[in-house]
C-alpha atoms as a PDB file:
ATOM      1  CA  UNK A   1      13.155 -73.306 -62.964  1.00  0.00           C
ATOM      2  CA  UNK A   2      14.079 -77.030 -62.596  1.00  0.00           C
ATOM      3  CA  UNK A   3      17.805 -78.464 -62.395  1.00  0.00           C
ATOM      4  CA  UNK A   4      17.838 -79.387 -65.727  1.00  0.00           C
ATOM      5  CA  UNK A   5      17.153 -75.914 -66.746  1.00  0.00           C
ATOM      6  CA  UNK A   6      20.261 -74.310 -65.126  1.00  0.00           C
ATOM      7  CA  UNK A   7      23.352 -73.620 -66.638  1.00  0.00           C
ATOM      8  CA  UNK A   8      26.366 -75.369 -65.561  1.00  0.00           C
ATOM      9  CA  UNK A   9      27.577 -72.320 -63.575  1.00  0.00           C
ATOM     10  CA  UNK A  10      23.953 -71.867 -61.868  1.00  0.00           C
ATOM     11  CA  UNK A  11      23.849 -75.530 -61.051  1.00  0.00           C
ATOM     12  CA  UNK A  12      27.252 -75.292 -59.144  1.00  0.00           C
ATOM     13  CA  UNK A  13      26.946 -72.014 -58.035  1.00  0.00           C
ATOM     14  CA  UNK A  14      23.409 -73.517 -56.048  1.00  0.00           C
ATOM     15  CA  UNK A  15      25.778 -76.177 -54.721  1.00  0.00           C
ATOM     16  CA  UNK A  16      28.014 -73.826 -53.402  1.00  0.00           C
ATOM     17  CA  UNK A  17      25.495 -71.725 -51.851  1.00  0.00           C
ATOM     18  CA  UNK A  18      23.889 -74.561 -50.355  1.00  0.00           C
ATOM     19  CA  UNK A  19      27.344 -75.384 -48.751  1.00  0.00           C
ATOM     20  CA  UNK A  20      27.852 -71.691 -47.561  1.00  0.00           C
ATOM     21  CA  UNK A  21      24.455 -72.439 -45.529  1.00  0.00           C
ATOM     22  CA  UNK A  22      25.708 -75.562 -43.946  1.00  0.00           C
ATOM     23  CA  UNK A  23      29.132 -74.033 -43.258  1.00  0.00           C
ATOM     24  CA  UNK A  24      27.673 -70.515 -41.662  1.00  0.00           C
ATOM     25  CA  UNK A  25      25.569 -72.870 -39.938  1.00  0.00           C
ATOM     26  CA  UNK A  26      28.638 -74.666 -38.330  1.00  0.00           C
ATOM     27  CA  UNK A  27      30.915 -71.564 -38.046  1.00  0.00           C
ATOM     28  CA  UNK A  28      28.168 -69.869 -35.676  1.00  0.00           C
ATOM     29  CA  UNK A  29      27.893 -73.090 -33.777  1.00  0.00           C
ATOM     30  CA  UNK A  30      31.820 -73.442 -33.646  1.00  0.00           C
ATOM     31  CA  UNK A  31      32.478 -69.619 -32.806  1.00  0.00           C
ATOM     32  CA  UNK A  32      29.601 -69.955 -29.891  1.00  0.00           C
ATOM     33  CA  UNK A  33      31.191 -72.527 -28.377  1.00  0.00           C
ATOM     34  CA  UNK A  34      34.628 -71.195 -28.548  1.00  0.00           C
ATOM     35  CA  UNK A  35      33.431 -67.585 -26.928  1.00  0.00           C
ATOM     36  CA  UNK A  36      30.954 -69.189 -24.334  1.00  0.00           C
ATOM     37  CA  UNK A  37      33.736 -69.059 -21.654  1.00  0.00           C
ATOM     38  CA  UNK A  38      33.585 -65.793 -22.536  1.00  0.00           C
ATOM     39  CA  UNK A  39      30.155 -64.825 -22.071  1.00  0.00           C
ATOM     40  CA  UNK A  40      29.831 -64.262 -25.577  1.00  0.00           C
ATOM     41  CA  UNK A  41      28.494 -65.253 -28.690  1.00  0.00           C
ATOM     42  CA  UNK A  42      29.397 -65.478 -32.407  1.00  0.00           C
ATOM     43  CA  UNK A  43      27.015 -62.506 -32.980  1.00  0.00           C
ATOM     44  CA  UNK A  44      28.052 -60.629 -30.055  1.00  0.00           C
ATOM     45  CA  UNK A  45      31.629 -61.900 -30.511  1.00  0.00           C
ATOM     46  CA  UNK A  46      31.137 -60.390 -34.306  1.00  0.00           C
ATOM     47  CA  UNK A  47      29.807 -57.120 -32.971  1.00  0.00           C
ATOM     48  CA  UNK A  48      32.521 -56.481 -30.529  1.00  0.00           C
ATOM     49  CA  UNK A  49      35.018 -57.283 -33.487  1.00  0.00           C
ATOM     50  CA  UNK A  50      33.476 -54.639 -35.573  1.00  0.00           C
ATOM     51  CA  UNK A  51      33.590 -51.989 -33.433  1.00  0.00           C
ATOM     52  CA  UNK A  52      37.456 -52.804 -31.987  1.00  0.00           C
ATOM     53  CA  UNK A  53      38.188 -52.954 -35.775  1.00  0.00           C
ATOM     54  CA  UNK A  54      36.341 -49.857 -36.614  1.00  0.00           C
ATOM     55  CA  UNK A  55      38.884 -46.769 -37.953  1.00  0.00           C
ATOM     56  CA  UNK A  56      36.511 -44.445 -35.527  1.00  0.00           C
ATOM     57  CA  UNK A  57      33.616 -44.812 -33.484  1.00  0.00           C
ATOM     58  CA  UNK A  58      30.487 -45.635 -35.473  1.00  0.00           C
ATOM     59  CA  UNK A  59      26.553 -45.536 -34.540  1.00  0.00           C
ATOM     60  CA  UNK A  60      24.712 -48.744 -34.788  1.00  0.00           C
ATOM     61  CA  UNK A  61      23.317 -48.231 -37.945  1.00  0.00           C
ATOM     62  CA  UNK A  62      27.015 -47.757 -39.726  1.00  0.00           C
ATOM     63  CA  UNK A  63      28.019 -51.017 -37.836  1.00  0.00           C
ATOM     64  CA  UNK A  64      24.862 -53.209 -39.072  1.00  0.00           C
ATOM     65  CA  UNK A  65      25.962 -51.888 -42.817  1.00  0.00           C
ATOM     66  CA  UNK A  66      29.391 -53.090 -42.105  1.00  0.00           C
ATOM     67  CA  UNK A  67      28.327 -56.047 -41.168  1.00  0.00           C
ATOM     68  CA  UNK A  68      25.536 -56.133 -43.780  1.00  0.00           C
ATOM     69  CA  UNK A  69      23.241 -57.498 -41.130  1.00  0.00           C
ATOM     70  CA  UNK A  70      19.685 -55.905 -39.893  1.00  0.00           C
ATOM     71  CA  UNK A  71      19.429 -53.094 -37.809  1.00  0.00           C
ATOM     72  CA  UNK A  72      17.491 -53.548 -35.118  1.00  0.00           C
ATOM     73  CA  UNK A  73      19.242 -56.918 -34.790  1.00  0.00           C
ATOM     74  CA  UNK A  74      22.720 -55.086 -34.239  1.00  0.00           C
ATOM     75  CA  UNK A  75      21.046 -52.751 -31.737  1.00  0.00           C
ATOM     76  CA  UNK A  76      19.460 -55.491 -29.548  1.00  0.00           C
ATOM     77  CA  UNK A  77      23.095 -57.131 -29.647  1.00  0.00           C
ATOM     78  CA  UNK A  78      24.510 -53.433 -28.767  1.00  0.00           C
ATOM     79  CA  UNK A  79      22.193 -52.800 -25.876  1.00  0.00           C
ATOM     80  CA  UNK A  80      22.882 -55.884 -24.633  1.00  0.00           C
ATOM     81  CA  UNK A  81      26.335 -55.590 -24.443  1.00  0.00           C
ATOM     82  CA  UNK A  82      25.954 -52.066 -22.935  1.00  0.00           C
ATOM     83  CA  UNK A  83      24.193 -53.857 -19.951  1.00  0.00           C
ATOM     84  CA  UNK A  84      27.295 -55.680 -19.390  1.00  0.00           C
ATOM     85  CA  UNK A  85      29.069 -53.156 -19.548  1.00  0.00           C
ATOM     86  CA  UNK A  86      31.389 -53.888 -22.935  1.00  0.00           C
ATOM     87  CA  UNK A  87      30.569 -51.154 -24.853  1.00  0.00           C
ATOM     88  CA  UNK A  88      28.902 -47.779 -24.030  1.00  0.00           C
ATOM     89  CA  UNK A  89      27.347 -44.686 -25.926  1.00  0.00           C
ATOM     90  CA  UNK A  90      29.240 -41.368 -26.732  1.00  0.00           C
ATOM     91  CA  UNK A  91      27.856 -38.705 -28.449  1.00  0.00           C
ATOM     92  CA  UNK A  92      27.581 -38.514 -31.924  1.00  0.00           C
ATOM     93  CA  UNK A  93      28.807 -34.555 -32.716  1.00  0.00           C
ATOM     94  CA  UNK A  94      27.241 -35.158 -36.498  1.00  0.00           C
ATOM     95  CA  UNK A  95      23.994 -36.735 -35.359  1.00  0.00           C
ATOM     96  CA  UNK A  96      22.116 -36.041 -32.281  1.00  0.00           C
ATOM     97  CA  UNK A  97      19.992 -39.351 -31.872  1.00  0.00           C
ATOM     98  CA  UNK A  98      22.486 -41.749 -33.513  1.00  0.00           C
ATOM     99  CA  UNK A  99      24.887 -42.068 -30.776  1.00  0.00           C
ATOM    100  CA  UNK A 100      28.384 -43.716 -30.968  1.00  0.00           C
ATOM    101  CA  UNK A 101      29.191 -46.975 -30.008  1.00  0.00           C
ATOM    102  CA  UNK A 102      32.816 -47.567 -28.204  1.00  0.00           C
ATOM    103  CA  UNK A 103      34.384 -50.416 -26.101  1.00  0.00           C
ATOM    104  CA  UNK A 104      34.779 -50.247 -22.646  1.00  0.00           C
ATOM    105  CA  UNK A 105      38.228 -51.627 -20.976  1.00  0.00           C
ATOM    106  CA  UNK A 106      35.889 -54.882 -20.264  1.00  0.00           C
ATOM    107  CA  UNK A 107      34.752 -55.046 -24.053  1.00  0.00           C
ATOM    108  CA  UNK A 108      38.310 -54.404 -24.819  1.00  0.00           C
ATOM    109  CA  UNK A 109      39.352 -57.437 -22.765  1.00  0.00           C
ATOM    110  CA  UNK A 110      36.703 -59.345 -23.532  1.00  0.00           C
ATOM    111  CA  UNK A 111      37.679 -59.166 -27.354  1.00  0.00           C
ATOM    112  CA  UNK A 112      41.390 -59.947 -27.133  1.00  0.00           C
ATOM    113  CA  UNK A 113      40.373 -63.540 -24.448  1.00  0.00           C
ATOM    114  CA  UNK A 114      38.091 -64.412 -27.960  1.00  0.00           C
ATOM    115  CA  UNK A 115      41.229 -63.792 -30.451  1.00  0.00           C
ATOM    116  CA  UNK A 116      43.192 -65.277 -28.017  1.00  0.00           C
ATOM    117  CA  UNK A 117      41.334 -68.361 -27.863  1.00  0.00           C
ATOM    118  CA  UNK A 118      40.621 -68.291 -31.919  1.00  0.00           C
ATOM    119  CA  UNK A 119      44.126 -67.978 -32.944  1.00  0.00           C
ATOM    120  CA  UNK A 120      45.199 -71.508 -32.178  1.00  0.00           C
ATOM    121  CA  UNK A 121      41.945 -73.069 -33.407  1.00  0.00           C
ATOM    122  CA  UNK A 122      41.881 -71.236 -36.790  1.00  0.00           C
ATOM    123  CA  UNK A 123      45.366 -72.011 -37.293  1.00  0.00           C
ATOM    124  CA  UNK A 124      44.130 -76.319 -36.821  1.00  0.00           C
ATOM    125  CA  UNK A 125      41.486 -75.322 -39.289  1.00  0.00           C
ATOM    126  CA  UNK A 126      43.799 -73.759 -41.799  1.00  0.00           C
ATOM    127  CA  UNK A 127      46.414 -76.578 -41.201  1.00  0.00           C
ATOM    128  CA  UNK A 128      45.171 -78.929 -43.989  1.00  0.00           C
ATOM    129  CA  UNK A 129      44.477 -75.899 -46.310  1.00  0.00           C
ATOM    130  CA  UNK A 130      46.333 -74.218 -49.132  1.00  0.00           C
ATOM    131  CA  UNK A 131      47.174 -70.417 -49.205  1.00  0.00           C
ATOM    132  CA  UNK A 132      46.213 -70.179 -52.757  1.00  0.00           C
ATOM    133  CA  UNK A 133      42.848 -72.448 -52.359  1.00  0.00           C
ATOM    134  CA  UNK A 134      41.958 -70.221 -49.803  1.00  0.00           C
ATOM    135  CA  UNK A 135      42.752 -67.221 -51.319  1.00  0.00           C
ATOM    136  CA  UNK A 136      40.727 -68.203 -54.587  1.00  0.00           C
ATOM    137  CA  UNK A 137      37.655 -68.929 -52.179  1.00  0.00           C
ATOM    138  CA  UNK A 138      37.880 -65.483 -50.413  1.00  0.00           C
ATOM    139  CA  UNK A 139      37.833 -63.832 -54.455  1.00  0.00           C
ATOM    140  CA  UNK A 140      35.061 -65.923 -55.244  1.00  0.00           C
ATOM    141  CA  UNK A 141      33.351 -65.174 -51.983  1.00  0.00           C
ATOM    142  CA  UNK A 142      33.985 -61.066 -52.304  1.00  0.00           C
ATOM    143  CA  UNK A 143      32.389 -61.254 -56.055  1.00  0.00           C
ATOM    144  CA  UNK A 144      29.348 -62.903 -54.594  1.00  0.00           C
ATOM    145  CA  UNK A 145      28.863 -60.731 -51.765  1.00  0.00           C
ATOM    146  CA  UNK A 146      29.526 -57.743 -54.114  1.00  0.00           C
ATOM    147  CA  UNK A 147      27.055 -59.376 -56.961  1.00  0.00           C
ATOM    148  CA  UNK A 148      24.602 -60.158 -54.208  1.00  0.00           C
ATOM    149  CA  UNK A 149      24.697 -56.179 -52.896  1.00  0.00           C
ATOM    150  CA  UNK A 150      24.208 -54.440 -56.097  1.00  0.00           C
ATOM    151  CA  UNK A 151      21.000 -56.558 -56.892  1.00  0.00           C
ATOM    152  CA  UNK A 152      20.076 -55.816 -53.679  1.00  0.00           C
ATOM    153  CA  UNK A 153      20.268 -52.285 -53.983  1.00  0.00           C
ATOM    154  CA  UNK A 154      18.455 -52.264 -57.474  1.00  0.00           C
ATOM    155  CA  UNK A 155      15.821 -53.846 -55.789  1.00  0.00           C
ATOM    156  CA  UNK A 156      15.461 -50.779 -53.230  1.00  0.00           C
END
């Protein structure tokens, strides 16, 4: 399908998606070099953040759907982060080989020196933004994400 054969609303949803590219793209770049002090990056940054956010301890494969990211990906990330001791592996009294995933008091750390250091920056970025513009983006963003799932899941 050409340009010219998209509706209005498919021609500027493509421009928006094209934008969420370039801006993932720059937010991974931006959170790297904000956690690098830190030893961390934005994926291991996001990791710790899901399990310190987590109501309960959670096996990898809960915190990859969470995340909606792949798998194996989230496990490399894990075990890596076990080798530096940030998180470490409980057992899981509901599944014998999916172990849980929990900070350690160095994870725990970790985590709060990469809020600590976002707080002040995200507050810059929001500075020249408007609650409600922001709020409308988040709406539009949660419809996509939830549009974007369910054909997803049809497709399984």
């Amino acid at each position: 399908m050409t340009a010219a054969a998209r509706s209005l609303k498919a021609e500027a949803l493509t421009d928006l998606i094209l934008t969420l590219f370039r801006v993932n793209n720059l937010t991974l770049t931006w959170g790297d070099r904000l956690v690098a002090p830190l030893g961390l990056t934005s994926a291991r940054w996001q990791i710790l953040g899901a399990i310190a956010l987590a109501d309960r301890p959670q096996p990898v494969s809960w915190l990859a759907r969470d995340l909606g990211a792949n798998r194996q990906n989230v496990q490399r990330i894990v075990n890596d982060l076990a080798k530096e001791a940030m998180v470490e592996f409980e057992p899981n009294p509901h599944h014998r080989r999916a172990q849980l995933v929990v900070l350690t008091q160095k994870g725990r750390e970790t985590y709060e020196a990469a809020i600590r250091a976002y707080d002040p920056r995200v507050n810059a970025l929001a500075e020249a933004l408007s609650v409600e513009d922001i709020k409308t983006t988040h709406r539009v963003m949660q419809d996509l994400k939830e549009k974007l799932e369910s054909e997803n899941n049809a497709e399984k």
